[in-house]
N, C-alpha and C. Protein backbone atom coordinates (compact mmCIF):
# COMPACT_ATOMS: atom_id res chain seq x y z
N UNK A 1 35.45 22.61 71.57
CA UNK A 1 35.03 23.82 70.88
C UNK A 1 35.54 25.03 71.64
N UNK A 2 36.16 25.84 70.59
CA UNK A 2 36.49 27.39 71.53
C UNK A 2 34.95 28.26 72.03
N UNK A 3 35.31 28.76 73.47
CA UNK A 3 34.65 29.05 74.12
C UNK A 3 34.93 30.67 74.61
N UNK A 4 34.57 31.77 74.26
CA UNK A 4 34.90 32.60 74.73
C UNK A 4 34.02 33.95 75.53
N UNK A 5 32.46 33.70 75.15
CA UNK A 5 31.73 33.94 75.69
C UNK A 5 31.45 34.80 77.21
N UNK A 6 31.51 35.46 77.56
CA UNK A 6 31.39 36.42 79.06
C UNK A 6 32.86 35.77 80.05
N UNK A 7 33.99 36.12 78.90
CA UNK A 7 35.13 36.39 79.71
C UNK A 7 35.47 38.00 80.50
N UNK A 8 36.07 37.85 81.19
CA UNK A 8 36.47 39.16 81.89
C UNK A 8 37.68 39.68 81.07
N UNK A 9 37.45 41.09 80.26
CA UNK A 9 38.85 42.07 79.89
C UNK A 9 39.67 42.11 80.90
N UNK A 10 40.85 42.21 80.12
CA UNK A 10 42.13 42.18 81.10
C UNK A 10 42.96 43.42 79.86
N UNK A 11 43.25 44.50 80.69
CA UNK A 11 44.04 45.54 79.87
C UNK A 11 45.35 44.86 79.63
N UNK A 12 45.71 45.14 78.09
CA UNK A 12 47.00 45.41 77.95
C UNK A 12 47.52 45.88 77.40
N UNK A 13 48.86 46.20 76.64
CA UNK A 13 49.41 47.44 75.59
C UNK A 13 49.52 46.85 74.56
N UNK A 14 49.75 47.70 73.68
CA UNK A 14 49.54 47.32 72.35
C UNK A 14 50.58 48.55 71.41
N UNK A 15 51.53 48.13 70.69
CA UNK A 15 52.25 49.15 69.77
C UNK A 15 51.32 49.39 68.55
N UNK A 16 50.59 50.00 68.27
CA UNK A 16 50.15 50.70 66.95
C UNK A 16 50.78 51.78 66.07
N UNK A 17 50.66 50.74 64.79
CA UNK A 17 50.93 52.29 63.76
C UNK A 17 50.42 53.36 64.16
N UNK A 18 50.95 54.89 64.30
CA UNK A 18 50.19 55.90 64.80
C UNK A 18 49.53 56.71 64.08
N UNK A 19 49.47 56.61 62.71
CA UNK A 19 48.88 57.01 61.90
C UNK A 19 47.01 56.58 61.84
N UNK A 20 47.78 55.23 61.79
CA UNK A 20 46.23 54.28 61.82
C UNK A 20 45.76 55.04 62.88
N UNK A 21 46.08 54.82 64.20
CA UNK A 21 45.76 55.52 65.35
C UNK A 21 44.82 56.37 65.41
N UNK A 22 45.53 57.32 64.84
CA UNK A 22 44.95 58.59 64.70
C UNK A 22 43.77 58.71 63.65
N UNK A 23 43.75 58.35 62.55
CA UNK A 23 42.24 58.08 61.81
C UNK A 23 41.65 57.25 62.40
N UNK A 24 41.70 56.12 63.04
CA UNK A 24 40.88 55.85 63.56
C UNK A 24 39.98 56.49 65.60
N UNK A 25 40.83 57.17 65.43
CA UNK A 25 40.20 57.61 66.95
C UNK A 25 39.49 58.93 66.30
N UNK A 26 39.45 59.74 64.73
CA UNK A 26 38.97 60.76 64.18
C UNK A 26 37.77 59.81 63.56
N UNK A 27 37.37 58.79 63.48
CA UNK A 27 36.63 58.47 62.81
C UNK A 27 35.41 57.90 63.84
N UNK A 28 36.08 57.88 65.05
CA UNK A 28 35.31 57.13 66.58
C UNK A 28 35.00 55.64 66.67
N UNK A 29 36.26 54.90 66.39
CA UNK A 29 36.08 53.91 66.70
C UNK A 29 36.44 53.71 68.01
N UNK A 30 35.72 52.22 68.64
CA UNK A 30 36.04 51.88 69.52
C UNK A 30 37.66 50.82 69.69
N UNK A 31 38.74 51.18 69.64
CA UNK A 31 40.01 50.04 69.60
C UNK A 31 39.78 49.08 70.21
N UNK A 32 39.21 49.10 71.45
CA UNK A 32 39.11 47.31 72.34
C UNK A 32 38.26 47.03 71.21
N UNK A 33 36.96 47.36 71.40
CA UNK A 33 35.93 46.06 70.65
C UNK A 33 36.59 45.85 68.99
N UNK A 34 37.66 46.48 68.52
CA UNK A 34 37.50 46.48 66.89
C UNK A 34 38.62 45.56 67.43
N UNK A 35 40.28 45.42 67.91
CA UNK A 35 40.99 44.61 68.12
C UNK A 35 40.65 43.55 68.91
N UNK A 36 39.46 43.56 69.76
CA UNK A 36 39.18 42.72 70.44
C UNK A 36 38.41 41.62 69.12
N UNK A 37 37.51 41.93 68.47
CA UNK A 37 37.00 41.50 67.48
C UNK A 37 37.46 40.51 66.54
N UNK A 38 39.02 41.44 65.98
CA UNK A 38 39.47 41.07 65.12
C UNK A 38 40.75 40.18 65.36
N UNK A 39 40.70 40.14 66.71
CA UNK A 39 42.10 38.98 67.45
C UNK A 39 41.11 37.68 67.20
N UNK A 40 40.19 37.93 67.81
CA UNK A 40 38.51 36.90 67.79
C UNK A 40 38.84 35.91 66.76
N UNK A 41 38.55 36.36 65.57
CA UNK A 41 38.72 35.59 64.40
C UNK A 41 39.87 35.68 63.73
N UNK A 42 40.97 35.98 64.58
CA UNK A 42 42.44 35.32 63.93
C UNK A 42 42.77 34.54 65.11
N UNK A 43 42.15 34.36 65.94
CA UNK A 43 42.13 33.21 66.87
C UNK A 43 42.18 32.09 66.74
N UNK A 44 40.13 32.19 66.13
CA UNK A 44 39.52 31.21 65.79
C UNK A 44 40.27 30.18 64.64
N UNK A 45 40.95 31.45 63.33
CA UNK A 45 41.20 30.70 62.13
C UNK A 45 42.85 29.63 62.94
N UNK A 46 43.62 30.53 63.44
CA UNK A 46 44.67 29.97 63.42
C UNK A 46 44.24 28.45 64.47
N UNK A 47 43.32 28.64 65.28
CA UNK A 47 42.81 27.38 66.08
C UNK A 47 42.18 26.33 65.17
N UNK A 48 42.06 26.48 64.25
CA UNK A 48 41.45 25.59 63.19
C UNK A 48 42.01 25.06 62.20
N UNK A 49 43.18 25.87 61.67
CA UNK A 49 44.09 25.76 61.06
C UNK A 49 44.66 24.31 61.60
N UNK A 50 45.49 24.84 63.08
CA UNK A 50 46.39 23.85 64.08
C UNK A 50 45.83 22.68 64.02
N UNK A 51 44.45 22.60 64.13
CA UNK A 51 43.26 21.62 64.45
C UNK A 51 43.48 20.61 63.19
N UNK A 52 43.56 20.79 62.08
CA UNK A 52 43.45 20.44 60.87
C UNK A 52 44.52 19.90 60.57
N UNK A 53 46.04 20.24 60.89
CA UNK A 53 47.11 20.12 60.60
C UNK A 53 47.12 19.06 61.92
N UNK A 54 46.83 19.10 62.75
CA UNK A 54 47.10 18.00 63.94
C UNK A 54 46.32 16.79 63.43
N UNK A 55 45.29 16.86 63.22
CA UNK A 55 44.43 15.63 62.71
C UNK A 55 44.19 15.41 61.04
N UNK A 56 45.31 16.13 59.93
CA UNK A 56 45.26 15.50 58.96
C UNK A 56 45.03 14.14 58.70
N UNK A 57 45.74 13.41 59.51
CA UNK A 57 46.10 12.32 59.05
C UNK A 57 44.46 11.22 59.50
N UNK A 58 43.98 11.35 60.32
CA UNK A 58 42.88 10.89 60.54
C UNK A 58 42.08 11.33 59.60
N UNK A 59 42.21 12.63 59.41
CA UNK A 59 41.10 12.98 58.37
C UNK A 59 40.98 11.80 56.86
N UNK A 60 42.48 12.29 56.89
CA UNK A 60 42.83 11.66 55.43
C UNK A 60 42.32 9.98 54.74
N UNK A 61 42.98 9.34 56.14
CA UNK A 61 42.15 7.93 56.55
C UNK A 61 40.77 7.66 56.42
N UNK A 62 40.07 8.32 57.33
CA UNK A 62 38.48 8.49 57.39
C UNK A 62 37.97 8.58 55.59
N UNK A 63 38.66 9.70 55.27
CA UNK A 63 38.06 9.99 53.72
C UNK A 63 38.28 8.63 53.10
N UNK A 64 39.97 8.13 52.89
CA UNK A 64 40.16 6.55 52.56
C UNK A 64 38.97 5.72 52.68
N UNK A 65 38.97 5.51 53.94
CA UNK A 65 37.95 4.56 54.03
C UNK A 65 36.49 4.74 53.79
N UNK A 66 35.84 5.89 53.79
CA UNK A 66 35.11 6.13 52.94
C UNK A 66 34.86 6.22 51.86
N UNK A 67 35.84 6.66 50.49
CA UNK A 67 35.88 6.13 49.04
C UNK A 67 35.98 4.78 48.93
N UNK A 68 36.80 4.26 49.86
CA UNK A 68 36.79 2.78 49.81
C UNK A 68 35.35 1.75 49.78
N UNK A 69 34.81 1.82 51.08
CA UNK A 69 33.68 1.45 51.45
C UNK A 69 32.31 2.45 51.49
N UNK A 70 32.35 3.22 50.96
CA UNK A 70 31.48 3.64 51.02
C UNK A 70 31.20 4.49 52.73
N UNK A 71 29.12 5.29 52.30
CA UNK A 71 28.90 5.39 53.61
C UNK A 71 28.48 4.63 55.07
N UNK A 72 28.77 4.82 56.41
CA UNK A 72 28.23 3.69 56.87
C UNK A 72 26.78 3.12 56.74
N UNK A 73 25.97 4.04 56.77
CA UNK A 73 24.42 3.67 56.23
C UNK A 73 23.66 4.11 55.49
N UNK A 74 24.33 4.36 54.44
CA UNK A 74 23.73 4.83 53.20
C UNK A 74 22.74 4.05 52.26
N UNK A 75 22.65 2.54 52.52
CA UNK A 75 21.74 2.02 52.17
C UNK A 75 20.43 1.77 52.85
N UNK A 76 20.64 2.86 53.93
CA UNK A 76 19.11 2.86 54.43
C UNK A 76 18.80 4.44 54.31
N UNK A 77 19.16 5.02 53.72
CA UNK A 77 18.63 6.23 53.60
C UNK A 77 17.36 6.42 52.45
N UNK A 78 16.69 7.06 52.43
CA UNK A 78 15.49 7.31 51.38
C UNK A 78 15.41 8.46 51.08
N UNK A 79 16.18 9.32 50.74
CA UNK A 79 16.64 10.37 50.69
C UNK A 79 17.47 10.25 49.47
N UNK A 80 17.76 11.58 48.46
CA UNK A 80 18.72 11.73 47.71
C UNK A 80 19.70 10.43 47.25
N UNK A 81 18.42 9.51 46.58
CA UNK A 81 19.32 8.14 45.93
C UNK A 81 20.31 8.57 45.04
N UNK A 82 20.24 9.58 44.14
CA UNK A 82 21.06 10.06 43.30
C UNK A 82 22.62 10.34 43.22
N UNK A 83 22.49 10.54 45.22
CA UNK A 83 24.04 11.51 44.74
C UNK A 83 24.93 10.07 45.78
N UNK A 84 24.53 8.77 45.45
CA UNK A 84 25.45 7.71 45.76
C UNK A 84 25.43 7.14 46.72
N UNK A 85 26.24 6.28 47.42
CA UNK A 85 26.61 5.68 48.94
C UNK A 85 28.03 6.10 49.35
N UNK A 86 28.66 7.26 48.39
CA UNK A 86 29.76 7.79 48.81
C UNK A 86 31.13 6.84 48.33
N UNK A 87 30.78 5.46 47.53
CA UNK A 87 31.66 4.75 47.23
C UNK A 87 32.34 5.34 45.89
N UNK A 88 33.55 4.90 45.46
CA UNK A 88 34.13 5.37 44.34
C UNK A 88 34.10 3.92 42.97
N UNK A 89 33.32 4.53 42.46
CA UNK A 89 33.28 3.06 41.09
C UNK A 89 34.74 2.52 40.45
């Protein structure tokens, strides 16, 4: 799991549109925490993305064998009989 929690800032530069720039330093934002923020969750997505694309293929399998056979213990559940054992008729 990504972990990023009470890391230490480390300055660095950054080329910005200067326009943006400028409305945004008239409007008082903060740039670290808003780019810091928003690197955050293009981080996260592209780390998940990679994640997904590296382990398609397991995924894909797993699902297989689950339409196939069903869930592993779905016949002991007592819960929501309705929505199946995950097998495909």
């Amino acid at each position: 799991m990504l972990r990023f929690d009470n890391a230490p800032k480390k300055a660095t530069n950054l080329s910005l549109n200067s326009k943006v720039l400028e409305v945004a330093r008239e409007l008082g934002m903060n740039l670290s925490q808003t780019v810091d923020a928003l690197l955050l969750e293009e981080v996260k997505r592209r780390y998940w993305d990679k994640w997904n694309e590296d382990n398609k293929e397991a995924i894909a399998a797993y699902n297989a064998r689950i339409a196939r056979e069903g869930l592993p213990l779905a016949r002991y559940r007592t819960f929501a009989r309705s929505l199946g054992d995950g097998k495909k008729s």
